[in-house]
C-alpha atoms as a PDB file:
ATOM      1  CA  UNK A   1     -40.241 -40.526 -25.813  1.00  0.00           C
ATOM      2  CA  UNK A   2     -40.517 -42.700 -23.253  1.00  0.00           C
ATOM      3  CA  UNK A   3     -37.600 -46.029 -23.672  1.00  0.00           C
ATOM      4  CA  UNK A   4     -40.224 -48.329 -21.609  1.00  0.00           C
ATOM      5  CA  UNK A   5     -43.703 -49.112 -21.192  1.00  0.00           C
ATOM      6  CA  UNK A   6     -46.014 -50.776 -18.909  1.00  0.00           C
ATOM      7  CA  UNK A   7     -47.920 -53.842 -19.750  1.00  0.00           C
ATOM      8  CA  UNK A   8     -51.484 -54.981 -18.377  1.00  0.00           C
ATOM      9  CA  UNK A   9     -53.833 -57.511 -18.848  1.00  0.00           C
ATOM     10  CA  UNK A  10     -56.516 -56.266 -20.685  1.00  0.00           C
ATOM     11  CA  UNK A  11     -59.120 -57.339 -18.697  1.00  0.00           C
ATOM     12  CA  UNK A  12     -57.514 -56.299 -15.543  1.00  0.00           C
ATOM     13  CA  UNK A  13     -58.538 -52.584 -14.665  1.00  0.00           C
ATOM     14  CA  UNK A  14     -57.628 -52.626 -11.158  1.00  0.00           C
ATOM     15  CA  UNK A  15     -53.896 -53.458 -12.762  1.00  0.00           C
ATOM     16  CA  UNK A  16     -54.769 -50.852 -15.583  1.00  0.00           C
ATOM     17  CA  UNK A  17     -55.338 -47.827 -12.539  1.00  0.00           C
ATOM     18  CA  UNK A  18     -52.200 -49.231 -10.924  1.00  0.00           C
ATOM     19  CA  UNK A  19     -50.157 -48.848 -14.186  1.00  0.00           C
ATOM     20  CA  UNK A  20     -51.166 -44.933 -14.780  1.00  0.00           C
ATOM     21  CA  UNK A  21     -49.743 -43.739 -11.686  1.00  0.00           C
ATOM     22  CA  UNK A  22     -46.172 -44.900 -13.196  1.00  0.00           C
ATOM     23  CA  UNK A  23     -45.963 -42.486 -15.764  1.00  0.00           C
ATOM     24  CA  UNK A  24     -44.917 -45.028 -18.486  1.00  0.00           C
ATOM     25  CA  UNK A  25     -47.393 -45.565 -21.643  1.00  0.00           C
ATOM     26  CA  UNK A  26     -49.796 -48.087 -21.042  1.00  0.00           C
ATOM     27  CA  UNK A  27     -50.036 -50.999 -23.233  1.00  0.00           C
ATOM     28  CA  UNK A  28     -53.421 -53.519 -22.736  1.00  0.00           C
ATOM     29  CA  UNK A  29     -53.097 -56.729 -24.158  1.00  0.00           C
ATOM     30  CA  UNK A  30     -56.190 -59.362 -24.459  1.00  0.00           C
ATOM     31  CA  UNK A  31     -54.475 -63.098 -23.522  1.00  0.00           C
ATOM     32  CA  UNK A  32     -55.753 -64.722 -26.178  1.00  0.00           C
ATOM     33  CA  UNK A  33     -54.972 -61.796 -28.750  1.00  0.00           C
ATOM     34  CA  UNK A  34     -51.228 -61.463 -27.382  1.00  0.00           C
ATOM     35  CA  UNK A  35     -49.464 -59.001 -29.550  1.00  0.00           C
ATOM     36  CA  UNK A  36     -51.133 -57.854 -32.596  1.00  0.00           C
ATOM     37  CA  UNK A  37     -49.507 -56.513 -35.611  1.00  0.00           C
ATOM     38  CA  UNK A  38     -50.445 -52.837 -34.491  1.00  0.00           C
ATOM     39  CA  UNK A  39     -48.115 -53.020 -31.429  1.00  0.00           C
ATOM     40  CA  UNK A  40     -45.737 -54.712 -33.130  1.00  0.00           C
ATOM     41  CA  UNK A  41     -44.286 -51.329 -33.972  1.00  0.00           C
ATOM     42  CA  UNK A  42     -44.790 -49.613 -30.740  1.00  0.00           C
ATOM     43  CA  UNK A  43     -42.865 -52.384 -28.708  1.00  0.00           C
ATOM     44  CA  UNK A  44     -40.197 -52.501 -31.058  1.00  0.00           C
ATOM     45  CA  UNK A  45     -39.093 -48.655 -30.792  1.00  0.00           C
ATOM     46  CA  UNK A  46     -38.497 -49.652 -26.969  1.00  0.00           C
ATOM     47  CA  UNK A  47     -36.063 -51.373 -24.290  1.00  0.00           C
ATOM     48  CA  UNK A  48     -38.206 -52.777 -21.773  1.00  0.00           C
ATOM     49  CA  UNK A  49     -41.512 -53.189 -19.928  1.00  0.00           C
ATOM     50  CA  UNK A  50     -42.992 -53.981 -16.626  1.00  0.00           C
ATOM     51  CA  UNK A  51     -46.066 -56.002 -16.437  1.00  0.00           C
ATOM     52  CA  UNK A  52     -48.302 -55.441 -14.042  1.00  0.00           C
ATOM     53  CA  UNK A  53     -49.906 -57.636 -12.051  1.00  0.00           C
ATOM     54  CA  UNK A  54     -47.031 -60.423 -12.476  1.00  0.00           C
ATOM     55  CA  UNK A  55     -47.975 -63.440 -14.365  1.00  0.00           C
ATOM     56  CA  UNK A  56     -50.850 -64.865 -12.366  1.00  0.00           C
ATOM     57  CA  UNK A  57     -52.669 -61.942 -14.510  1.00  0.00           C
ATOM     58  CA  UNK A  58     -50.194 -62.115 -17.427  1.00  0.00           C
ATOM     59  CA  UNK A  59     -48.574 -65.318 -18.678  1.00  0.00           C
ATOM     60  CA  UNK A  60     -44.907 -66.372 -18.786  1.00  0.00           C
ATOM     61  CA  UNK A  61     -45.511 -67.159 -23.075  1.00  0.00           C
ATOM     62  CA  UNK A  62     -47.034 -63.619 -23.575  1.00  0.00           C
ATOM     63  CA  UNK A  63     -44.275 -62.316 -21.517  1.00  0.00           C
ATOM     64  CA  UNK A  64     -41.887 -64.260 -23.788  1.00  0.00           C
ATOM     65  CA  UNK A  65     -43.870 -62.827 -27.069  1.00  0.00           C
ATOM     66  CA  UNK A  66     -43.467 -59.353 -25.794  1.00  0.00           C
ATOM     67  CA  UNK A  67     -39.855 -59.384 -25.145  1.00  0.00           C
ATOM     68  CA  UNK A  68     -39.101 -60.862 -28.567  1.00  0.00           C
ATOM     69  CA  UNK A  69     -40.221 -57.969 -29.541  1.00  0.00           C
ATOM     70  CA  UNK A  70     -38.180 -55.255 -27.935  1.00  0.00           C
ATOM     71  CA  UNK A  71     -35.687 -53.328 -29.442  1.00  0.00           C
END
């Protein structure tokens, strides 16, 4: 499967549309949700991310929260 994923805000969908085209799974996360027990798992089994939209959509401390969580 794929080693890296891409990461939106979830309540960007202009960033969301942008994100399909790179052929990477998709991963919305709500800001004040950050990462929830469910994708724990998923982010774990990987190496890396982009996030989309750069952190005036996503913040430096969820950024942070994801990457702790990487394989």
């Amino acid at each position: 499967g794929a080693r890296r994923f891409s990461l939106v805000n979830g309540l960007s969908y202009v960033d969301a549309v942008a994100a399909s085209t790179l052929r990477d799974p998709v991963i919305y996360i709500l800001p004040r949700q950050g990462v929830t027990e469910s994708l724990e798992g998923f982010i774990g089994e990987k190496e890396g991310f982009r996030a989309i939209g750069g952190t005036g959509v996503i913040s430096e401390e969820l950024m942070k929260n994801v990457k702790s969580h990487l394989q």
